[in-house]
PDB file of N, CA and C in Angstrom:
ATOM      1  N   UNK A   1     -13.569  12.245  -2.835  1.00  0.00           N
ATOM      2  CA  UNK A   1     -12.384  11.516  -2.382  1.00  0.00           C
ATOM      3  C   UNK A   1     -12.102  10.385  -3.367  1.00  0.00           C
ATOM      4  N   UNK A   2     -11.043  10.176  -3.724  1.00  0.00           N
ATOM      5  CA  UNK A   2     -10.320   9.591  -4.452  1.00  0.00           C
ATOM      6  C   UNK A   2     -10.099   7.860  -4.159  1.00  0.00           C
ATOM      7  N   UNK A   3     -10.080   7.541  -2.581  1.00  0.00           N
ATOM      8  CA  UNK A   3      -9.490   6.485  -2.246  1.00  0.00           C
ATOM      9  C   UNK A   3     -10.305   6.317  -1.135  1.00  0.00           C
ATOM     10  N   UNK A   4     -10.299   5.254  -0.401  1.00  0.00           N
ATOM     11  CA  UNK A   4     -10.867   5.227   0.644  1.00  0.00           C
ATOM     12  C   UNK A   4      -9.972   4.340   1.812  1.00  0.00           C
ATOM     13  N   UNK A   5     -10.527   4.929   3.218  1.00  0.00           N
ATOM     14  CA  UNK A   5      -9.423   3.812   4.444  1.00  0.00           C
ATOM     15  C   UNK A   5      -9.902   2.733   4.665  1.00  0.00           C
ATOM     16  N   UNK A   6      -9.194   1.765   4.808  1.00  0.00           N
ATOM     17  CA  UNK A   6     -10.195   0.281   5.401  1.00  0.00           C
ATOM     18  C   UNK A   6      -8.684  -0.073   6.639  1.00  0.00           C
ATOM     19  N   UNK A   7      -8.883  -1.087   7.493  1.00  0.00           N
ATOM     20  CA  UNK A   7      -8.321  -1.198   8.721  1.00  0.00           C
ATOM     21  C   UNK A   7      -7.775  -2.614   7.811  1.00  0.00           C
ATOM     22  N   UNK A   8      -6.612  -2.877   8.483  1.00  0.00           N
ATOM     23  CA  UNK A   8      -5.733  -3.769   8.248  1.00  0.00           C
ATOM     24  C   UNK A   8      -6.646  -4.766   7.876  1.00  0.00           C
ATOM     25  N   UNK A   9      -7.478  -5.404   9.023  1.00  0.00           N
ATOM     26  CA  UNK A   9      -7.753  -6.432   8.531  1.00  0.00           C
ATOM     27  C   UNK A   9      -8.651  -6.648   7.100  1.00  0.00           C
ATOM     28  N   UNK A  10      -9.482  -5.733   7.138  1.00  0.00           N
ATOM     29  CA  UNK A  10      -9.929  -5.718   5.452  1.00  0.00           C
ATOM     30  C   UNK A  10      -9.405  -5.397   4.395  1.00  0.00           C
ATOM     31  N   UNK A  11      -7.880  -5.092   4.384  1.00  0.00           N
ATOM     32  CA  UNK A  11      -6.911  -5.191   3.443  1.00  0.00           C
ATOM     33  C   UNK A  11      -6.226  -6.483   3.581  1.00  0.00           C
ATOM     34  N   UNK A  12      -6.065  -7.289   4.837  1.00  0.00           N
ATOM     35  CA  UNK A  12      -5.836  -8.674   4.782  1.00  0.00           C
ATOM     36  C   UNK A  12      -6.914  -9.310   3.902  1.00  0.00           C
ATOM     37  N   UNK A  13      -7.933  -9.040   4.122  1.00  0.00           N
ATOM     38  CA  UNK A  13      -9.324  -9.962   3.610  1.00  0.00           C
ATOM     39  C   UNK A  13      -9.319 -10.028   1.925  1.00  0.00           C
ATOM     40  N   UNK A  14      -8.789  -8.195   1.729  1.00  0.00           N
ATOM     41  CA  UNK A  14      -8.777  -8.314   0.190  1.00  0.00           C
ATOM     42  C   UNK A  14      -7.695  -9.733  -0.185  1.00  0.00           C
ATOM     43  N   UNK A  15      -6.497  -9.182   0.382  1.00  0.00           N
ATOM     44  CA  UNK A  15      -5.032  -9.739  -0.037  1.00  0.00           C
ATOM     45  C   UNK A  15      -5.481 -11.429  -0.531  1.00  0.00           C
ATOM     46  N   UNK A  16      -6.394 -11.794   0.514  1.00  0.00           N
ATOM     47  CA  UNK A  16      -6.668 -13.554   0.176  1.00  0.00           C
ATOM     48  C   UNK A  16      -7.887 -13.914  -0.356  1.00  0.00           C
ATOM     49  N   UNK A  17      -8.552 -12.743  -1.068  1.00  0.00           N
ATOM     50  CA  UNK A  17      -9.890 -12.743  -1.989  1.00  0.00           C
ATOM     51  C   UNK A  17      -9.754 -12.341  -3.358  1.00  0.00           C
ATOM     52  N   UNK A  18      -8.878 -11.123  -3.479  1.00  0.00           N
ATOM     53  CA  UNK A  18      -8.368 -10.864  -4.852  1.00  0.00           C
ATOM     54  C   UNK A  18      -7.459 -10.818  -5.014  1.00  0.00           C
ATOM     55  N   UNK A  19      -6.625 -10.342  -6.035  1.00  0.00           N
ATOM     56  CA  UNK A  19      -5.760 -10.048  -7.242  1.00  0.00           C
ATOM     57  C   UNK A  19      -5.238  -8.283  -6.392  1.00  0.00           C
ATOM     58  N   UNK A  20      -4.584  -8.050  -5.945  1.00  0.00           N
ATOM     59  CA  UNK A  20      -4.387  -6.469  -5.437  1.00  0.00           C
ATOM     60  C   UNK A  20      -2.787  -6.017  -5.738  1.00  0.00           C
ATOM     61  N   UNK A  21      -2.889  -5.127  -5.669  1.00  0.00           N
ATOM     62  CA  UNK A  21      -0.910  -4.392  -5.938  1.00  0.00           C
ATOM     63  C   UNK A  21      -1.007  -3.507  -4.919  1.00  0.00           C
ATOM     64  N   UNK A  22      -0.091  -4.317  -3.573  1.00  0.00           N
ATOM     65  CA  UNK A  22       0.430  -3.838  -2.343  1.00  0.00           C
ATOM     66  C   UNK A  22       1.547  -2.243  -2.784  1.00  0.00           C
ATOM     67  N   UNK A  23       1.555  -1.457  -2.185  1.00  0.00           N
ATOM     68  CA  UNK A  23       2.987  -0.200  -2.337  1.00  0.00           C
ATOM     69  C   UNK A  23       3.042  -0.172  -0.683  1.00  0.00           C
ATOM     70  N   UNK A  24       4.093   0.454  -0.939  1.00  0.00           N
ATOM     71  CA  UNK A  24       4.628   0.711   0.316  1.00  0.00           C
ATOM     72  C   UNK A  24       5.666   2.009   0.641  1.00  0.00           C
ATOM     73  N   UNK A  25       4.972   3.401   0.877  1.00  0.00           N
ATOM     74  CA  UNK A  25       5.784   4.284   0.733  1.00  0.00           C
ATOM     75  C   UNK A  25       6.245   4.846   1.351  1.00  0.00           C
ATOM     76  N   UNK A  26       6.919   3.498   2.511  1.00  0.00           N
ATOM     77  CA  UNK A  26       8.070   4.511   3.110  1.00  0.00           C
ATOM     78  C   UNK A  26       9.513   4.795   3.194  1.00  0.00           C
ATOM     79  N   UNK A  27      10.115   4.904   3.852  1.00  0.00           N
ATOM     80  CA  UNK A  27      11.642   4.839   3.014  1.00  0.00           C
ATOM     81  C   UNK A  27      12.392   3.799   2.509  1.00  0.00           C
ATOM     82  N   UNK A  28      13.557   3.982   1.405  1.00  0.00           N
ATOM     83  CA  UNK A  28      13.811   2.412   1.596  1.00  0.00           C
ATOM     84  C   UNK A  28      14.239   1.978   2.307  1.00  0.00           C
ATOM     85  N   UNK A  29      14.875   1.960   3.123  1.00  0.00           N
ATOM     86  CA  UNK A  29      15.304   1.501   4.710  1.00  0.00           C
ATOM     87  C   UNK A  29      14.436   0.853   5.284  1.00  0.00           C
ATOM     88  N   UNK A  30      13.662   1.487   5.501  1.00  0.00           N
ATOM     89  CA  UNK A  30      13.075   0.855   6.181  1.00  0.00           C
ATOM     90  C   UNK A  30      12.160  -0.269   5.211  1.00  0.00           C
ATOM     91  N   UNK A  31      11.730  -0.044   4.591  1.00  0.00           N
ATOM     92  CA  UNK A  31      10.579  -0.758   3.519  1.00  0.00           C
ATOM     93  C   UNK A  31      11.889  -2.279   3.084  1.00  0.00           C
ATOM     94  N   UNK A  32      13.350  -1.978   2.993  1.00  0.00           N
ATOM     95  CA  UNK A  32      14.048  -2.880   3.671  1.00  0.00           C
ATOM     96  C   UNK A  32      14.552  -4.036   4.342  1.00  0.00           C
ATOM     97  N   UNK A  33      13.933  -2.807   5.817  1.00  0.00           N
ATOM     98  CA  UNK A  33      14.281  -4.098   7.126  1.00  0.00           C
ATOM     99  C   UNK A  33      13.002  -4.503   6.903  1.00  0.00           C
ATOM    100  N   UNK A  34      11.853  -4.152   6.733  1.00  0.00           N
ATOM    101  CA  UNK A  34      10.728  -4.911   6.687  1.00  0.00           C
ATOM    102  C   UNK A  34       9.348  -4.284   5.670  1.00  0.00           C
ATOM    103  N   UNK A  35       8.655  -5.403   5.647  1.00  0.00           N
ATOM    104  CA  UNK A  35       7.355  -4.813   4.509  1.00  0.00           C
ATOM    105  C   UNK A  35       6.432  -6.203   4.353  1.00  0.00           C
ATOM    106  N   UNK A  36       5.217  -5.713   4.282  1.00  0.00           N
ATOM    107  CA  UNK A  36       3.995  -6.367   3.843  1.00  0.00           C
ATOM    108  C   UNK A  36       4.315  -7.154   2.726  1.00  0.00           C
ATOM    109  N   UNK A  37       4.287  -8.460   2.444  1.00  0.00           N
ATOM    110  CA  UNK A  37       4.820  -9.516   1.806  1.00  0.00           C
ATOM    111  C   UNK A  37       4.137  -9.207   0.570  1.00  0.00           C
ATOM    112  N   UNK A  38       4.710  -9.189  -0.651  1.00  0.00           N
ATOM    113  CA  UNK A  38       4.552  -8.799  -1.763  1.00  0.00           C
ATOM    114  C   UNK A  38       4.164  -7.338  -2.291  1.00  0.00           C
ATOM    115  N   UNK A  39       4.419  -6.308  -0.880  1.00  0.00           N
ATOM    116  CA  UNK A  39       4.524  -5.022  -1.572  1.00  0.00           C
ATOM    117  C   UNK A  39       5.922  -4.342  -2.623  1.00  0.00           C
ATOM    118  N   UNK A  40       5.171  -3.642  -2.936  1.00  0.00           N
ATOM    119  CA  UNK A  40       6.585  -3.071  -3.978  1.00  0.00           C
ATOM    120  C   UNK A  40       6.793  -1.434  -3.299  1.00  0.00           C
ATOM    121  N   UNK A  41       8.209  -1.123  -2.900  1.00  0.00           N
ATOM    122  CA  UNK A  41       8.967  -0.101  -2.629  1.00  0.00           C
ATOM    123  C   UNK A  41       8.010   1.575  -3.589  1.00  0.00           C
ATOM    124  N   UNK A  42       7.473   2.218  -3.043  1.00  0.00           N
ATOM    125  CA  UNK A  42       7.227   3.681  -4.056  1.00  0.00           C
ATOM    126  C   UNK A  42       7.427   4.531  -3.743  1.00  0.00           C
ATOM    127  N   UNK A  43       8.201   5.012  -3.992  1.00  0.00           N
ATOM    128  CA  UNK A  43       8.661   6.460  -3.422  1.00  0.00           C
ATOM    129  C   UNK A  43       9.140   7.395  -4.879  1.00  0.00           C
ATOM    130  N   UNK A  44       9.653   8.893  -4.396  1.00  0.00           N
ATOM    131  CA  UNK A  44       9.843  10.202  -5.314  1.00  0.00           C
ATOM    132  C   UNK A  44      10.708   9.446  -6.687  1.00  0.00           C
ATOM    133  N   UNK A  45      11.636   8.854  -6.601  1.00  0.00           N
ATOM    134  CA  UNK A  45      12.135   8.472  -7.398  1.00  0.00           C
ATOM    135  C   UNK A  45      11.978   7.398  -8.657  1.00  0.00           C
ATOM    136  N   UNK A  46      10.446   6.554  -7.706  1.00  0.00           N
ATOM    137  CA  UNK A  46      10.212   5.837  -8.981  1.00  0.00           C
ATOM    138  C   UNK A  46       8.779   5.864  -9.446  1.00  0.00           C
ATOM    139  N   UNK A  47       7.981   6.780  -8.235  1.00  0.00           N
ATOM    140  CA  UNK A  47       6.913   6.525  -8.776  1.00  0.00           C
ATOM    141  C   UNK A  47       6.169   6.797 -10.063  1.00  0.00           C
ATOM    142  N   UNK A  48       6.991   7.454 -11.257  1.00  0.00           N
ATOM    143  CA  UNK A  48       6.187   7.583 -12.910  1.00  0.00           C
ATOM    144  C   UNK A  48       6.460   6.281 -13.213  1.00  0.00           C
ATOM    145  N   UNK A  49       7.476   5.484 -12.870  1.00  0.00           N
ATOM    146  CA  UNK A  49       7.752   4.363 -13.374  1.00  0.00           C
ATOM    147  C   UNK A  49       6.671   3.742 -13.025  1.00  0.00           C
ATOM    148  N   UNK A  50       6.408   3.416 -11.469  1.00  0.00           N
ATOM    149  CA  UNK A  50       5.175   2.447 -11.509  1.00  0.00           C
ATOM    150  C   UNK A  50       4.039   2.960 -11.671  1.00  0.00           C
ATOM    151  N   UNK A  51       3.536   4.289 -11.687  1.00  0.00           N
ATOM    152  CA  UNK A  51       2.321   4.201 -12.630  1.00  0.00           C
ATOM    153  C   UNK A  51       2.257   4.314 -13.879  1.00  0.00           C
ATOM    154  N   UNK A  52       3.404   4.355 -14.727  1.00  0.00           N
ATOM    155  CA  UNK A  52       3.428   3.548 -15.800  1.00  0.00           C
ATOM    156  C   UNK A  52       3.325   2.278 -16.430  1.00  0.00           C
ATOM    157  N   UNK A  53       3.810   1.188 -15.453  1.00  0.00           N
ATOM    158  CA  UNK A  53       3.247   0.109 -15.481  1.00  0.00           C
ATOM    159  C   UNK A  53       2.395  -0.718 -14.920  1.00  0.00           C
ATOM    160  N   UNK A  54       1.915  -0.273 -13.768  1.00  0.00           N
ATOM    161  CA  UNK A  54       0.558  -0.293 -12.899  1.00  0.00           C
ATOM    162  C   UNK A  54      -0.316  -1.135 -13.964  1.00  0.00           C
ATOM    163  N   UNK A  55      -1.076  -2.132 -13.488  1.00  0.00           N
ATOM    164  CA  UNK A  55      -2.149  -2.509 -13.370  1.00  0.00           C
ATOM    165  C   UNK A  55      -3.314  -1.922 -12.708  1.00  0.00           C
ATOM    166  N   UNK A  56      -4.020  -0.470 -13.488  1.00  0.00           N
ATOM    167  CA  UNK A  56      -5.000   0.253 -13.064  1.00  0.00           C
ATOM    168  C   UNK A  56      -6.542  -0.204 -12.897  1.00  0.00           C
ATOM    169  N   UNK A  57      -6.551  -1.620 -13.051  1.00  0.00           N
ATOM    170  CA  UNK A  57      -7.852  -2.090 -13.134  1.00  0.00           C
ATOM    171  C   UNK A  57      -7.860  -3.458 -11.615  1.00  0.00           C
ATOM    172  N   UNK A  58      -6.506  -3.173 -10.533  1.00  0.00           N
ATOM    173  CA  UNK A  58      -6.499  -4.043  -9.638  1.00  0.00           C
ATOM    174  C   UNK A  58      -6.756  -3.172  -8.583  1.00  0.00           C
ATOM    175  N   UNK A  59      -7.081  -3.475  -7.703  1.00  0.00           N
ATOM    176  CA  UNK A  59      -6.962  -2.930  -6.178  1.00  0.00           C
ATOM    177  C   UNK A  59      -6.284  -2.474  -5.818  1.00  0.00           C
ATOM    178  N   UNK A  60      -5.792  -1.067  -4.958  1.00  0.00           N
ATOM    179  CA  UNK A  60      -4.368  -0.662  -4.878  1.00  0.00           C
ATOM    180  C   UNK A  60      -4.213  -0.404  -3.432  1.00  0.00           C
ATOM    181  N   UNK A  61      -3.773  -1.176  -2.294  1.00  0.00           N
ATOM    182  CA  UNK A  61      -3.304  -0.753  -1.197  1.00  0.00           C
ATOM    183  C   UNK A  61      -2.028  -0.419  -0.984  1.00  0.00           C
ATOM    184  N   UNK A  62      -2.032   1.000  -0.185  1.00  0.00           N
ATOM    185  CA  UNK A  62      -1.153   1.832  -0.137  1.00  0.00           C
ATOM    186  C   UNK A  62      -0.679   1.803   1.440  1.00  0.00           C
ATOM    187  N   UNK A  63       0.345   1.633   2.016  1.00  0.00           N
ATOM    188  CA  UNK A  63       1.142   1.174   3.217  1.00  0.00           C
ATOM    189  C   UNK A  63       2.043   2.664   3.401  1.00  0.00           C
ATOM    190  N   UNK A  64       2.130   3.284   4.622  1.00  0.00           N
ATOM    191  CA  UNK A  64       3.236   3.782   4.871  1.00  0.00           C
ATOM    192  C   UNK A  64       3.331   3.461   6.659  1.00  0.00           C
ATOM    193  N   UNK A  65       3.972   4.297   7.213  1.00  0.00           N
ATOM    194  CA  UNK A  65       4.244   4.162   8.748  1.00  0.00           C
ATOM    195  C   UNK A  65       2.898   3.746   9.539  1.00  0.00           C
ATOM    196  N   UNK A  66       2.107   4.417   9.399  1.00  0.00           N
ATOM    197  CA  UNK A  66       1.231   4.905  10.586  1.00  0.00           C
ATOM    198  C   UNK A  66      -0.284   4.791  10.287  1.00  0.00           C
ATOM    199  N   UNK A  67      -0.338   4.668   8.861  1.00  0.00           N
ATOM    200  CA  UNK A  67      -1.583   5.280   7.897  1.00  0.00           C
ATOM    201  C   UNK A  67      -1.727   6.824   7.806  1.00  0.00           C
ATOM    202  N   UNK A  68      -1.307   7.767   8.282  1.00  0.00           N
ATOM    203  CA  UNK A  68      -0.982   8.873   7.537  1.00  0.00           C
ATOM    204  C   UNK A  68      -0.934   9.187   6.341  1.00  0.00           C
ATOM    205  N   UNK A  69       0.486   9.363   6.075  1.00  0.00           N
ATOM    206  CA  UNK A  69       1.130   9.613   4.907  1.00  0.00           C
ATOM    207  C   UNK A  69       0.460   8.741   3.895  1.00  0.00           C
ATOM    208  N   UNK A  70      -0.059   7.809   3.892  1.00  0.00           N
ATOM    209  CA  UNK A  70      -0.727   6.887   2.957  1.00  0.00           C
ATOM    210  C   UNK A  70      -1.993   7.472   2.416  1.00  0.00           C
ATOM    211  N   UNK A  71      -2.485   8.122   3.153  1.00  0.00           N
ATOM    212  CA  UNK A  71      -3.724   8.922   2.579  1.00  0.00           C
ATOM    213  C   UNK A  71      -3.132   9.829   1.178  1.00  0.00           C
ATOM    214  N   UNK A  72      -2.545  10.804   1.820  1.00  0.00           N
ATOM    215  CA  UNK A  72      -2.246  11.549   0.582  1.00  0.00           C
ATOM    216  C   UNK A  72      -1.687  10.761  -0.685  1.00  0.00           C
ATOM    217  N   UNK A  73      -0.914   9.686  -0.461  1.00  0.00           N
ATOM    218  CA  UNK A  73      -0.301   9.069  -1.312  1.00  0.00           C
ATOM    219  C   UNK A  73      -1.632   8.570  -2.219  1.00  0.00           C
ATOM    220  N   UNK A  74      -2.629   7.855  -1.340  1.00  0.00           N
ATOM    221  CA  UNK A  74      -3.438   7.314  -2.075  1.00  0.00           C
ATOM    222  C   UNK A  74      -4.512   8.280  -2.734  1.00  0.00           C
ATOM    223  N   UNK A  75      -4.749   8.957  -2.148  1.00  0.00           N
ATOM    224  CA  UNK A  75      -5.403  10.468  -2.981  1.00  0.00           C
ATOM    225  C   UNK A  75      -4.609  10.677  -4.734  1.00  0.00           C
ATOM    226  N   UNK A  76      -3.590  10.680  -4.315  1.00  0.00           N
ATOM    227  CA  UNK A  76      -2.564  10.755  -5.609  1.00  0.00           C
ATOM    228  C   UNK A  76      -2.776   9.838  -6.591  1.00  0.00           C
ATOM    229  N   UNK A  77      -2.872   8.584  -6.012  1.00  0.00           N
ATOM    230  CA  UNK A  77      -3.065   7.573  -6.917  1.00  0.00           C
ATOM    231  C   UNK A  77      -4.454   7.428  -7.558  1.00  0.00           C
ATOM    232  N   UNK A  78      -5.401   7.682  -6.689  1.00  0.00           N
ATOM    233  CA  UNK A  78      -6.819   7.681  -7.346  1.00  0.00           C
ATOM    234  C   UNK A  78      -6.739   8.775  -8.392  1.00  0.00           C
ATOM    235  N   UNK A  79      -6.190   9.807  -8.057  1.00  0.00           N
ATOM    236  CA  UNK A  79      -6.068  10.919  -9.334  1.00  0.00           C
ATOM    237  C   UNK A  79      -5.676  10.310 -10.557  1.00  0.00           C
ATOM    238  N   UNK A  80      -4.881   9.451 -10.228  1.00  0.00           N
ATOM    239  CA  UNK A  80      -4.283   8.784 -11.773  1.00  0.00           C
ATOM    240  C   UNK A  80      -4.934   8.159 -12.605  1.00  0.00           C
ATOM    241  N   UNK A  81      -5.863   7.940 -11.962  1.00  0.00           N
ATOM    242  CA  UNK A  81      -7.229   7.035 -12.768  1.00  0.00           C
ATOM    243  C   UNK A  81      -7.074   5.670 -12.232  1.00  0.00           C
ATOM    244  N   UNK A  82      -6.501   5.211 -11.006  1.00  0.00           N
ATOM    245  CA  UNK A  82      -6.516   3.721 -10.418  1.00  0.00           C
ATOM    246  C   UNK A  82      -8.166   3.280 -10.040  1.00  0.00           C
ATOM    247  N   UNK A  83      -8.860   2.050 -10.482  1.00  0.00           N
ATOM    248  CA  UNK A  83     -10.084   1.849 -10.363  1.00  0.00           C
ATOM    249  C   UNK A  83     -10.520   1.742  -8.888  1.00  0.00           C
ATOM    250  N   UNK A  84      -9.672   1.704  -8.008  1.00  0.00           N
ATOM    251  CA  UNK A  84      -9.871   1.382  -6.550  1.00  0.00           C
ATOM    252  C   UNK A  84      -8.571   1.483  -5.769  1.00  0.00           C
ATOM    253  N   UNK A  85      -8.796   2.606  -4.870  1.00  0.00           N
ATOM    254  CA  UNK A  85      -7.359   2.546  -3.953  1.00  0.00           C
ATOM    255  C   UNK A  85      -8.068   2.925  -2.802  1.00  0.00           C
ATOM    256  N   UNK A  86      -6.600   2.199  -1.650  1.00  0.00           N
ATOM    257  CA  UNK A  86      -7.216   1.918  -0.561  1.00  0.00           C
ATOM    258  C   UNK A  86      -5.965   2.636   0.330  1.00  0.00           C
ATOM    259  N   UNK A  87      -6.067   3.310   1.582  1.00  0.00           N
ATOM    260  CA  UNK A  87      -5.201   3.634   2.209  1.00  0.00           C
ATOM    261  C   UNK A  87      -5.089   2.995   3.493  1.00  0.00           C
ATOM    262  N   UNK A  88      -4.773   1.713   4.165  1.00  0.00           N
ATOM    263  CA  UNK A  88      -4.423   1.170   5.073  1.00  0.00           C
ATOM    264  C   UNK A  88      -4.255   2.054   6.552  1.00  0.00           C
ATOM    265  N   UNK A  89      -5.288   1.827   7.478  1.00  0.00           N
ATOM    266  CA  UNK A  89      -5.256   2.519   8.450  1.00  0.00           C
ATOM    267  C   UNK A  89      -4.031   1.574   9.557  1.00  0.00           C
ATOM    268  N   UNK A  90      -3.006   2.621   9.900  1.00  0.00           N
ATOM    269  CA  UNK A  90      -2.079   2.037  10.904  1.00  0.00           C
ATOM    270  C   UNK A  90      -1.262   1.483  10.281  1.00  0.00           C
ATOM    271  N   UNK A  91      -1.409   1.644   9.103  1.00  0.00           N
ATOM    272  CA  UNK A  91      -0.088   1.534   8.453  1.00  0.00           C
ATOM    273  C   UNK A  91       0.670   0.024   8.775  1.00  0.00           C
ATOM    274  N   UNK A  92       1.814  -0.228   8.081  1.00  0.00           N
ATOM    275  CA  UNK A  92       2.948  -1.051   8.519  1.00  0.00           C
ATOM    276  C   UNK A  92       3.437  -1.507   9.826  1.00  0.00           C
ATOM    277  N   UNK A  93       3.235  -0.590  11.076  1.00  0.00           N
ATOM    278  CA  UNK A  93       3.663  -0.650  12.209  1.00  0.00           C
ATOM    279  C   UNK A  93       2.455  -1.271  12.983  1.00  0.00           C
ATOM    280  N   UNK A  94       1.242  -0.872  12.328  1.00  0.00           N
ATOM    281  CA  UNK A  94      -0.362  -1.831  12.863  1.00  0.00           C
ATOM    282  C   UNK A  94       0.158  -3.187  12.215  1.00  0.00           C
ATOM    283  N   UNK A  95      -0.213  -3.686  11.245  1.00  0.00           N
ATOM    284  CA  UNK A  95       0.228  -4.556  10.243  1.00  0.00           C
ATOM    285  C   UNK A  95       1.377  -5.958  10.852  1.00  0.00           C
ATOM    286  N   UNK A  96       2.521  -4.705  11.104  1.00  0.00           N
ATOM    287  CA  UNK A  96       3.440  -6.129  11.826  1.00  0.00           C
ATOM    288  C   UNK A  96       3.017  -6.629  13.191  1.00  0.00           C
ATOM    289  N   UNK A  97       2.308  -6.001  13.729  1.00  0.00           N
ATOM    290  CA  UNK A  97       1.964  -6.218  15.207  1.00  0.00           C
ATOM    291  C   UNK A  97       0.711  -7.495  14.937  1.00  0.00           C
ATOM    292  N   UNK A  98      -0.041  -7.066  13.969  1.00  0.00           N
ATOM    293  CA  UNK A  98      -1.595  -7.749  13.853  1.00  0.00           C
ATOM    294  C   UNK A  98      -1.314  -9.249  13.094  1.00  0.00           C
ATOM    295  N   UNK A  99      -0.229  -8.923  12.296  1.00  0.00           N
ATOM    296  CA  UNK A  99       0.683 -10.244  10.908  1.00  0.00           C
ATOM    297  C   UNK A  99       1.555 -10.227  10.871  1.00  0.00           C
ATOM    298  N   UNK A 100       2.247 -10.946  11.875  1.00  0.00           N
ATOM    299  CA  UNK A 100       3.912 -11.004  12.228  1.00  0.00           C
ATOM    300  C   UNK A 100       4.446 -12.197  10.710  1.00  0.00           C
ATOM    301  N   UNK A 101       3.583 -12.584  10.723  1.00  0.00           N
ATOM    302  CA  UNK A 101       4.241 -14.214   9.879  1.00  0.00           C
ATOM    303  C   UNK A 101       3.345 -13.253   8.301  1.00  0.00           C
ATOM    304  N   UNK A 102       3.326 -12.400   8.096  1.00  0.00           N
ATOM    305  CA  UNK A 102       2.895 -12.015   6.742  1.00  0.00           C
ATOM    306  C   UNK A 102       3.676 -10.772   6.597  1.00  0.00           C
ATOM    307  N   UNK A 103       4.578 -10.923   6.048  1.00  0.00           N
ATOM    308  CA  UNK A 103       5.683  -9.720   6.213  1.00  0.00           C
ATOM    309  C   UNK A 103       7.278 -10.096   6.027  1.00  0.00           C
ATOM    310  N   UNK A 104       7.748  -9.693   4.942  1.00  0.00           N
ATOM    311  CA  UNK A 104       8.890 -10.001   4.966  1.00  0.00           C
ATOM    312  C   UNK A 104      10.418  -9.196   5.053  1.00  0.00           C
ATOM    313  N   UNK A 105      11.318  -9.507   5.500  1.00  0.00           N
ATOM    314  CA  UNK A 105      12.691  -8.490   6.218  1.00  0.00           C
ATOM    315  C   UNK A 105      14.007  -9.285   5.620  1.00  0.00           C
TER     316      UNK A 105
END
């Protein structure tokens, strides 16, 4: 396995211990009306772009709805050669419930 899950709050823990590059891959609409404060938008259309310019030597938590879809995403990304990726269990919709005031719309 490529990536591994950790639960919101130990992706909070990273967020205020290291250096990490938040994604967030769910639609833009929604990613939009709302998103994990300093994630960046990734989806079909841009993602060669950002792993082209990726910082592959930071932490990579990966956000979608539910924590689902984030797995595979992050599977993907560890393929790329990212030194550490993480797939956020519960996703965005855990996230705003758990960090209302860490999140921006």
């Amino acid at each position: 396995m490529s990536f591994t899950c950790i639960p919101g709050a130990a992706a909070k823990q990273m967020m205020e211990s290291r250096e990490v590059t938040i994604i967030d891959i769910r639609d833009p609409s929604s990613f939009a009306a709302a998103h994990v404060t300093g994630a960046i938008s990734v989806n079909n259309t841009n993602v060669n772009e950002f792993v082209a310019q990726a910082d592959f030597e930071k932490p990579l938590l990966v956000f979608c709805y539910h924590g689902h879809s984030s797995q595979g995403a992050a599977d993907f990304f560890g393929n790329q050669g990212f030194a550490e990726v993480y797939s956020v269990d519960g996703g965005f919709e855990e996230w705003r419930v758990a960090y209302p005031t860490d999140q921006t719309s």
